[in-house]
Each structure stands twice: as structure tokens, then as C-alpha cells.
PDB file of N, CA and C in Angstrom:
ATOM      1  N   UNK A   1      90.461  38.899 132.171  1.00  0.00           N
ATOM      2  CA  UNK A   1      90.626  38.066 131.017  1.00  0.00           C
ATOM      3  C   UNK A   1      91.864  37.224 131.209  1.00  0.00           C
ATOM      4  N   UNK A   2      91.517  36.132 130.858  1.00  0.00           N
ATOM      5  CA  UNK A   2      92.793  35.093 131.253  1.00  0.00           C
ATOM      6  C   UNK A   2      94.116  35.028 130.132  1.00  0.00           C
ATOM      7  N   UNK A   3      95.379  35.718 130.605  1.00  0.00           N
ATOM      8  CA  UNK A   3      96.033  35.495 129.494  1.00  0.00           C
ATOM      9  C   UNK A   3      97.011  33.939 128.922  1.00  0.00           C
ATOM     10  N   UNK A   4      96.307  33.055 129.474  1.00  0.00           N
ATOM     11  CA  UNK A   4      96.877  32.137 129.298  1.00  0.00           C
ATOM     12  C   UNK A   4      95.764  31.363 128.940  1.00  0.00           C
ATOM     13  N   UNK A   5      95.120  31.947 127.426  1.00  0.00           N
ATOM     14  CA  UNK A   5      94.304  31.109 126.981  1.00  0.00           C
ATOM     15  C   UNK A   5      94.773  30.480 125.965  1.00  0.00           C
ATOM     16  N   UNK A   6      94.012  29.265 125.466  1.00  0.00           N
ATOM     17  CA  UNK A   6      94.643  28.174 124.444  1.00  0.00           C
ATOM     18  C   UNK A   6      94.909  28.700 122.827  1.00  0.00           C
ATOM     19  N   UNK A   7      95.371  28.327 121.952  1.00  0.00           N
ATOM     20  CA  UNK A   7      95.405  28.700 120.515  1.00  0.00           C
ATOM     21  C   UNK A   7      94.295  28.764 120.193  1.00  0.00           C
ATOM     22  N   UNK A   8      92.981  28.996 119.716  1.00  0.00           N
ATOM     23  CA  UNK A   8      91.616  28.905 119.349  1.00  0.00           C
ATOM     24  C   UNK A   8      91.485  28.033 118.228  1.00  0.00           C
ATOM     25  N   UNK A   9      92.641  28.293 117.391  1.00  0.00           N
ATOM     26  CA  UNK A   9      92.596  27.148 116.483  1.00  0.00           C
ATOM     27  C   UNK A   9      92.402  25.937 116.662  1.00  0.00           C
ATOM     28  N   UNK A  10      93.163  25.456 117.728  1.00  0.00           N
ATOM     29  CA  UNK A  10      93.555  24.185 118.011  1.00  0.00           C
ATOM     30  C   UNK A  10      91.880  23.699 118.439  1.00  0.00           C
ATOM     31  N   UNK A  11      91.351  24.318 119.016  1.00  0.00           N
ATOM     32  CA  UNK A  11      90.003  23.995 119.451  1.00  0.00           C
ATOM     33  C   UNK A  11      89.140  23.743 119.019  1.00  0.00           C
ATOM     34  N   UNK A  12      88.104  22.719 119.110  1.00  0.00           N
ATOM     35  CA  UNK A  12      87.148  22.297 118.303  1.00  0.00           C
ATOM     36  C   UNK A  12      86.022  23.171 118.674  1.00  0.00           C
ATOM     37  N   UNK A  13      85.164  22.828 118.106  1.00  0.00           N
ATOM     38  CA  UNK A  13      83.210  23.317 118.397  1.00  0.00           C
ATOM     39  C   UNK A  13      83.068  23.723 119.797  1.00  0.00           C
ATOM     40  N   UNK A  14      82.749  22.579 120.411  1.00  0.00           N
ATOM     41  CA  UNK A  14      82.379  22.024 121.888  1.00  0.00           C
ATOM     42  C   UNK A  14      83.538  23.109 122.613  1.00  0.00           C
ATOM     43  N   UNK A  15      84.693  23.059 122.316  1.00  0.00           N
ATOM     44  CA  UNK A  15      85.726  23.328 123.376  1.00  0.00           C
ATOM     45  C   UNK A  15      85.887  24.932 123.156  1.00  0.00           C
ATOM     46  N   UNK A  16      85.400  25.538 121.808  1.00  0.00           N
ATOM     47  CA  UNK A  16      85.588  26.596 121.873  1.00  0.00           C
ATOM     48  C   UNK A  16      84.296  27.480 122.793  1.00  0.00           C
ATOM     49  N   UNK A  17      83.452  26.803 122.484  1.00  0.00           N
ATOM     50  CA  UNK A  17      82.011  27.030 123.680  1.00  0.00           C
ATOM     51  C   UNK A  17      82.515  27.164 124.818  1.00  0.00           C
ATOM     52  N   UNK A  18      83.013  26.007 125.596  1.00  0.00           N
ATOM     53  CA  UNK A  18      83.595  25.994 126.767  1.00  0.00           C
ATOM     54  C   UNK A  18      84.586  27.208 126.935  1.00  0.00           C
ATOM     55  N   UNK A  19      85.370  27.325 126.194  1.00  0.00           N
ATOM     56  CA  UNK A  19      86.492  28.565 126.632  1.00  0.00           C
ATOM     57  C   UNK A  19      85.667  30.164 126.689  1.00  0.00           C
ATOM     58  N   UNK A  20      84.962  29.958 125.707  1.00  0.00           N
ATOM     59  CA  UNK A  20      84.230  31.513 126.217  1.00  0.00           C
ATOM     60  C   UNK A  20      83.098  31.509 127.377  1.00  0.00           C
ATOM     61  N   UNK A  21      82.504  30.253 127.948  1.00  0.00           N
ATOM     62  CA  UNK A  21      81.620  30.507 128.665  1.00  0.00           C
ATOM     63  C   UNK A  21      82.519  30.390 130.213  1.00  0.00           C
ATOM     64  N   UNK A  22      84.136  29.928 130.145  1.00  0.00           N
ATOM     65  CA  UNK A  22      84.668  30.289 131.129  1.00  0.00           C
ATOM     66  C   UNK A  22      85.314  31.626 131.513  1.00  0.00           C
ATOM     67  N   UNK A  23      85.365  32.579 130.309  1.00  0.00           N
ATOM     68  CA  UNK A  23      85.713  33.941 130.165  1.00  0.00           C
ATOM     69  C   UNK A  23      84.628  35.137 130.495  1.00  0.00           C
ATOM     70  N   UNK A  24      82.861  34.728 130.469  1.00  0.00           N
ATOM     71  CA  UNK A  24      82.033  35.105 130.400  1.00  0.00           C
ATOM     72  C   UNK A  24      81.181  35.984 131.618  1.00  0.00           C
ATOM     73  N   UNK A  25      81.923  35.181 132.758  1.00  0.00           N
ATOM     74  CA  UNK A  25      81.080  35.736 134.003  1.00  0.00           C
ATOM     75  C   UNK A  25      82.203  36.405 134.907  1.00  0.00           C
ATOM     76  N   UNK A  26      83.439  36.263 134.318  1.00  0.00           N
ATOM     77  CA  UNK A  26      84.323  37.046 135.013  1.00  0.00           C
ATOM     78  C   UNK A  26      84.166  38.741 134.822  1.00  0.00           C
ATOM     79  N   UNK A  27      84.326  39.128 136.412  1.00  0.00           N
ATOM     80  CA  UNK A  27      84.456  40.876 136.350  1.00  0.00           C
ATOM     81  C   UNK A  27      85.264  41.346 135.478  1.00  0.00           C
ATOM     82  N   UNK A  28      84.749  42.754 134.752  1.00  0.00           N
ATOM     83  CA  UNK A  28      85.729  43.147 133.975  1.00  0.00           C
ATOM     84  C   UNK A  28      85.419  44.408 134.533  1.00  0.00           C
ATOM     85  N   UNK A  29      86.517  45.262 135.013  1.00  0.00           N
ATOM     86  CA  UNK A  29      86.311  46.599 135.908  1.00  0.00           C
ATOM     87  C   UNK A  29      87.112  47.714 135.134  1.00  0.00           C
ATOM     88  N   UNK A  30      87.686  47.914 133.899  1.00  0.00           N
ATOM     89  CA  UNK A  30      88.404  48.794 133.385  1.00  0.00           C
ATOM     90  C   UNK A  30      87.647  48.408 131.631  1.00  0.00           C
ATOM     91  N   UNK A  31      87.328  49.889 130.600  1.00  0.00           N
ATOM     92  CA  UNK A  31      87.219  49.409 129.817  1.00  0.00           C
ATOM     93  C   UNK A  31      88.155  48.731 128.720  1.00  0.00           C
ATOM     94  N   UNK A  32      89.206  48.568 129.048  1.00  0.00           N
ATOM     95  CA  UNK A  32      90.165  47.830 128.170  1.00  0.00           C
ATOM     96  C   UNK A  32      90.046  46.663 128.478  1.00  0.00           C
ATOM     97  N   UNK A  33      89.578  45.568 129.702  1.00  0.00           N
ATOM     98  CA  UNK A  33      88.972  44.624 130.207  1.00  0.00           C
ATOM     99  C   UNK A  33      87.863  44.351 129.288  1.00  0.00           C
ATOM    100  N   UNK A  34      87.079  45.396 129.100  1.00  0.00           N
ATOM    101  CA  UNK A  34      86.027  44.845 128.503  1.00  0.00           C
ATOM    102  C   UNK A  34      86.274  44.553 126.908  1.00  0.00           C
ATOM    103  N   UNK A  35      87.293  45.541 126.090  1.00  0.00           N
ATOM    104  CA  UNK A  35      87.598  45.466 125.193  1.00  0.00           C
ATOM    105  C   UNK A  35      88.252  43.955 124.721  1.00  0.00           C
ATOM    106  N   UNK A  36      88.965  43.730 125.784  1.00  0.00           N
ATOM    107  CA  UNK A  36      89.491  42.410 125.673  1.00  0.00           C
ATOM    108  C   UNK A  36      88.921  41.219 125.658  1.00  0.00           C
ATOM    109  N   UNK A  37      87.678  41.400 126.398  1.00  0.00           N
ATOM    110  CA  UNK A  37      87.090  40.371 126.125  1.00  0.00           C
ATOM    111  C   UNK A  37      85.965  40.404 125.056  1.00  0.00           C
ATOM    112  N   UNK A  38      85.466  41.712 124.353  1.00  0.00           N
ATOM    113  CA  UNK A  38      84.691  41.906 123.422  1.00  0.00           C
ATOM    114  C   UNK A  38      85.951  41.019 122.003  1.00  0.00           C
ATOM    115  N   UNK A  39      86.948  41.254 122.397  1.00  0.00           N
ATOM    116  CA  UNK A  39      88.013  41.057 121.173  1.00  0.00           C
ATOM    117  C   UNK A  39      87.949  39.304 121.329  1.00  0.00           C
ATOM    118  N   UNK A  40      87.930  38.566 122.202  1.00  0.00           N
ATOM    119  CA  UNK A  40      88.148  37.194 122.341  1.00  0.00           C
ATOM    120  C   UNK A  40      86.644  36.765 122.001  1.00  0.00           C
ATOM    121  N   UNK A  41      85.863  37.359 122.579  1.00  0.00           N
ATOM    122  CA  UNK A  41      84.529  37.205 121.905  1.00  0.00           C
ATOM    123  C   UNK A  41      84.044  36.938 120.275  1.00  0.00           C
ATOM    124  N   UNK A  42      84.473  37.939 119.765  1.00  0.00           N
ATOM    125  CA  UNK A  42      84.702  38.053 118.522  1.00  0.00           C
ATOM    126  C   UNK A  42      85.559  36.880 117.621  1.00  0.00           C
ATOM    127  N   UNK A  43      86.754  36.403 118.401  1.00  0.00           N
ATOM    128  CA  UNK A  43      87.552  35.409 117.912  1.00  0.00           C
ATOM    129  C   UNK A  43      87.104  34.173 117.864  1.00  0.00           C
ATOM    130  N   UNK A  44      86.377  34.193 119.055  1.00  0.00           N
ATOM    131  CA  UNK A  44      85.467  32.836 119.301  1.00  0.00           C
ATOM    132  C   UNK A  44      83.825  32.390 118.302  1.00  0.00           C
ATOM    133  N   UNK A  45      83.640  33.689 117.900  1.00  0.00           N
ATOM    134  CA  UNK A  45      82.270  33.537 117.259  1.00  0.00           C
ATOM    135  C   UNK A  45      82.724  32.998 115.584  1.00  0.00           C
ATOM    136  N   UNK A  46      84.225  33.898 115.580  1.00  0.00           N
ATOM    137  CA  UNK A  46      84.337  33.747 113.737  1.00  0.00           C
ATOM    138  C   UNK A  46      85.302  32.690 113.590  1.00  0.00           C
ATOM    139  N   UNK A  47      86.102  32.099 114.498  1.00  0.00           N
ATOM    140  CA  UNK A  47      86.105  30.626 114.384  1.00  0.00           C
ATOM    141  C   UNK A  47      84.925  29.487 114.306  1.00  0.00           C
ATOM    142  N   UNK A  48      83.530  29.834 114.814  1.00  0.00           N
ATOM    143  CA  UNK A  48      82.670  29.147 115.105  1.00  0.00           C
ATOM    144  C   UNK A  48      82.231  29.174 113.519  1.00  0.00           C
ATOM    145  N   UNK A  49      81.949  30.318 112.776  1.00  0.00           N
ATOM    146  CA  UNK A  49      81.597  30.747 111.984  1.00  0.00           C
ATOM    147  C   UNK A  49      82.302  30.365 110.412  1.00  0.00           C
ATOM    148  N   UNK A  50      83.512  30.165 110.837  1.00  0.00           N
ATOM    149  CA  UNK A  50      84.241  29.602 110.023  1.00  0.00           C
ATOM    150  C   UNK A  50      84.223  28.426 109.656  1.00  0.00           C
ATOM    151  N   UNK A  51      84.358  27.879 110.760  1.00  0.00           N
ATOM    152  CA  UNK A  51      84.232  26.207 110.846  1.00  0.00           C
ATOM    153  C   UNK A  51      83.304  25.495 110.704  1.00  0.00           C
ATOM    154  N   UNK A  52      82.416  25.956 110.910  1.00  0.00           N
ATOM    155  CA  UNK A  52      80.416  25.818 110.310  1.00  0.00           C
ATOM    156  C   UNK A  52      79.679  26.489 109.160  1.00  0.00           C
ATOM    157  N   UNK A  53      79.785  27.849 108.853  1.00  0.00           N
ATOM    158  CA  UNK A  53      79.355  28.490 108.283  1.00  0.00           C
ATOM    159  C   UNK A  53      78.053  28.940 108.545  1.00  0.00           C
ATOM    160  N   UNK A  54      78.115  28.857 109.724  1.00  0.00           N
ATOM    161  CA  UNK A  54      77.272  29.388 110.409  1.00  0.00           C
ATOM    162  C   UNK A  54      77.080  31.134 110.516  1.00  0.00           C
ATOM    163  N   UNK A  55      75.656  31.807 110.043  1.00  0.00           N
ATOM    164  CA  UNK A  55      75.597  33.267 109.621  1.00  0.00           C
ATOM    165  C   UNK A  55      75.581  33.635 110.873  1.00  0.00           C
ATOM    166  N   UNK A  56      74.812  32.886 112.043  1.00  0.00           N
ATOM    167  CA  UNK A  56      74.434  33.656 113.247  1.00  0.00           C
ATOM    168  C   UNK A  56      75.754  34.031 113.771  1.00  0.00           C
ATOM    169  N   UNK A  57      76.622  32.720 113.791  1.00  0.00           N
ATOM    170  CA  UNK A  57      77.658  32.954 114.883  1.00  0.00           C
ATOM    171  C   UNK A  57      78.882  34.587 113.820  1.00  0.00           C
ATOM    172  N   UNK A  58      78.772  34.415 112.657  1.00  0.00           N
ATOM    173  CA  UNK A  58      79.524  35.636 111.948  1.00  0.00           C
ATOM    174  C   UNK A  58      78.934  36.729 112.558  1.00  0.00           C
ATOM    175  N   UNK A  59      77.377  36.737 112.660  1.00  0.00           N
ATOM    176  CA  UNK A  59      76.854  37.968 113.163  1.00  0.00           C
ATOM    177  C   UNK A  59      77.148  38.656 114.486  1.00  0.00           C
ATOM    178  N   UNK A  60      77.386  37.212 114.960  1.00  0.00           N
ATOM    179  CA  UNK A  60      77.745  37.639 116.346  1.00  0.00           C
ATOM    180  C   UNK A  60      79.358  38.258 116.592  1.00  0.00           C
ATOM    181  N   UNK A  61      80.040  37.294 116.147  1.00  0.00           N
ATOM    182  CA  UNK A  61      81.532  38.059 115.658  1.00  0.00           C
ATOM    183  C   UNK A  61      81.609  39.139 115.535  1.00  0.00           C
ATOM    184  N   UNK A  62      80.994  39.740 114.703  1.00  0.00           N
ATOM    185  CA  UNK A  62      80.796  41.307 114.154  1.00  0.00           C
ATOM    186  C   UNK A  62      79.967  42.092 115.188  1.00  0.00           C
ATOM    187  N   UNK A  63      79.170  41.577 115.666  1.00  0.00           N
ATOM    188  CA  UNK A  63      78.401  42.396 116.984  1.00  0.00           C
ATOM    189  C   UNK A  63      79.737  42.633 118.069  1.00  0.00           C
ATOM    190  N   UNK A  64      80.948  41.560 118.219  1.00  0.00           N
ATOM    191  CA  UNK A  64      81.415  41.807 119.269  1.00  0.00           C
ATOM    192  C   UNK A  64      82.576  42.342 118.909  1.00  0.00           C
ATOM    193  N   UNK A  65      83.073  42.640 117.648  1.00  0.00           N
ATOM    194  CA  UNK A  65      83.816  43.773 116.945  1.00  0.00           C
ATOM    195  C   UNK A  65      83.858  44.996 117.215  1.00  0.00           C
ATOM    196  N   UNK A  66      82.268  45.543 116.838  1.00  0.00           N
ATOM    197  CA  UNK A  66      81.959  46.437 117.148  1.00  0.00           C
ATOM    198  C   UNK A  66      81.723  47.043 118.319  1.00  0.00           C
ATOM    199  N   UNK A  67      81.260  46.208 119.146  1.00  0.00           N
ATOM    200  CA  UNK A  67      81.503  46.749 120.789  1.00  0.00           C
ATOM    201  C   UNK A  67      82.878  46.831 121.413  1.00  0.00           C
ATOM    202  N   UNK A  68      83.577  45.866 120.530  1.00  0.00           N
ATOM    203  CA  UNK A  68      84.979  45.959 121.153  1.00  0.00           C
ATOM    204  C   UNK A  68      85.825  47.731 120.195  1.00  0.00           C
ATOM    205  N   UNK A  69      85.240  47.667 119.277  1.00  0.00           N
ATOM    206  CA  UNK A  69      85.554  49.341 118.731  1.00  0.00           C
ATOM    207  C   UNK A  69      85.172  50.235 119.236  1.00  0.00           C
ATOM    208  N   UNK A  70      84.011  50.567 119.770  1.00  0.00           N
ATOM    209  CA  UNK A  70      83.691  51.195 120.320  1.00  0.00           C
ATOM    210  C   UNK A  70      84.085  51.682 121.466  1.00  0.00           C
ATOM    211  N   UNK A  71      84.387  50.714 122.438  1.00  0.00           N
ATOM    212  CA  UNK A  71      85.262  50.749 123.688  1.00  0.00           C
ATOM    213  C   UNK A  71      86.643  51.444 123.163  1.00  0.00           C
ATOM    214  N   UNK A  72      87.031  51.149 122.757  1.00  0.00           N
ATOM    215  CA  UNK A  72      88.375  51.266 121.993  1.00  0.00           C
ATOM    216  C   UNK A  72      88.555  52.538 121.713  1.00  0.00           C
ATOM    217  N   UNK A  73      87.333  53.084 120.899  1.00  0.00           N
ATOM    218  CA  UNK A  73      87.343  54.619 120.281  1.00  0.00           C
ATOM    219  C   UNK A  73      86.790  55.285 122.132  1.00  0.00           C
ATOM    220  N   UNK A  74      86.355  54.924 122.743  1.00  0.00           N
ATOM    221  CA  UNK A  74      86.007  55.659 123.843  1.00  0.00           C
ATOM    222  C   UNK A  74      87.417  55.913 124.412  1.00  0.00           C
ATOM    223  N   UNK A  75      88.120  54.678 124.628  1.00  0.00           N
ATOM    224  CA  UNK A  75      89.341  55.088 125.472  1.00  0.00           C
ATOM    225  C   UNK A  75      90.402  55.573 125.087  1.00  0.00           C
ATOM    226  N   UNK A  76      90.287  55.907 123.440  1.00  0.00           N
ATOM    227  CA  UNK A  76      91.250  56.765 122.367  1.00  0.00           C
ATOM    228  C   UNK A  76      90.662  57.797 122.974  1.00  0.00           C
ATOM    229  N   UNK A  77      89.545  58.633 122.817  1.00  0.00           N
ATOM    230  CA  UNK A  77      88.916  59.989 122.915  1.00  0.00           C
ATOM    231  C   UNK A  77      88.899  60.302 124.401  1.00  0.00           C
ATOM    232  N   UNK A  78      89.193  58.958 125.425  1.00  0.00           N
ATOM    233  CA  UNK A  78      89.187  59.766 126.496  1.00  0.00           C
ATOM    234  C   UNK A  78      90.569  60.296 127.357  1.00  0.00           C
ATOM    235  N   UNK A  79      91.436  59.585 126.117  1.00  0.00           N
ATOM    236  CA  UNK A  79      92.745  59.890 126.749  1.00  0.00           C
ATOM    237  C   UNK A  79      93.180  61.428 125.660  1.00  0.00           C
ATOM    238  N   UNK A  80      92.562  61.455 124.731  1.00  0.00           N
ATOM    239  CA  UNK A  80      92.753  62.729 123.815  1.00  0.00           C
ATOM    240  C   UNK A  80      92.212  63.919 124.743  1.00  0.00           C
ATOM    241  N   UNK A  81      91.209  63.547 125.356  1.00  0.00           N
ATOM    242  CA  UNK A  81      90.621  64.796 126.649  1.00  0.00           C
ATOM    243  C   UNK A  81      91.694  65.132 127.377  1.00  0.00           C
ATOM    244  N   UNK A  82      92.224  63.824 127.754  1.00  0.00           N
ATOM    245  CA  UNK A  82      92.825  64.300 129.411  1.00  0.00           C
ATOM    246  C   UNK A  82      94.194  64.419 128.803  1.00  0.00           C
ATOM    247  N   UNK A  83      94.613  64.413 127.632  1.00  0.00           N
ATOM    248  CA  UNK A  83      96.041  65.077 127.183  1.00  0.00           C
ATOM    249  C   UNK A  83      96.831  63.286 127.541  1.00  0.00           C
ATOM    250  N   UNK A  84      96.319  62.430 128.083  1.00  0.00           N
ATOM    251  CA  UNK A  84      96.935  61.096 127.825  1.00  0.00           C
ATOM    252  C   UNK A  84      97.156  60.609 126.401  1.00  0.00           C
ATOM    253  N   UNK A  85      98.142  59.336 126.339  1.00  0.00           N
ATOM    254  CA  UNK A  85      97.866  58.667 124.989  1.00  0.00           C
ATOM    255  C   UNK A  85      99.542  58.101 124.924  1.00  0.00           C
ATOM    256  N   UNK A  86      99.827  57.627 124.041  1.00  0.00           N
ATOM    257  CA  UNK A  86     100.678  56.846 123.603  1.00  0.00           C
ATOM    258  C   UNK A  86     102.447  57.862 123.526  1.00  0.00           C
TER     259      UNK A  86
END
């Protein structure tokens, strides 16, 4: 995941398309990778969603919420196994 991505705000329609479909095909090999990009995912859909009012793209937001929680609760519970964590 690229951390030198733009403000999302600043971005229009078109350009916010573009920024996630350049985030999209990159390897993600750790699940906090994936979390990260489930999380930018998400940012990208409910700006879309915002700015249109568009239901699909909210839905999608929330689809990539939830996968990004999920990941999230996996790598909470898998560091609670192995006695890892914060």
C-alpha cells in the first residue's frame, strides 16, 4: 500500500477511481496489508458515496469495512494466541 497517497478529499470522481485502481493489483502478503488496503478501499467508496449519493458505492464502503474488521479481529485474536499484542 502506497503511503504516499493524496488527501482523498482533494480528489474528484474520476481521480478517486484512478487512485484505487492503482492500489488494486498490488501484492499484499501480510494481513495488515490487506487490512490497509480494505481501509483505503472503504475511504474511497464513501467519498464516492458522499459526493454522489450514490447507495451502491456506500454499500461498497461498508463491504470493505467489514473485511477490513475482520482482518483486524483475526490479527487481534491471533496475537492473543501467541501471547503477542501491544
Amino acid at each position: 500500500m502506497s503511503e504516499n497517497r493524496p488527501d482523498l478529499s482533494t480528489l474528484t470522481g474520476p481521480q478517486l477511481v484512478r487512485a484505487f485502481l492503482a492500489e488494486i493489483d498490488k501484492p499484499r502478503t501480510t494481513p495488515a496489508e490487506k487490512a490497509a488496503f480494505f481501509d483505503f478501499k472503504a475511504q474511497v467508496f464513501a467519498a464516492l458515496a458522499e459526493r454522489g449519493g450514490n447507495p451502491d458505492a456506500a454499500a461498497a464502503a461498508e463491504r470493505a469495512r467489514a473485511d477490513r474488521d475482520r482482518i483486524l479481529s483475526q490479527i487481534a485474536t491471533g496475537e492473543t494466541l501467541s501471547g503477542g499484542g501491544l
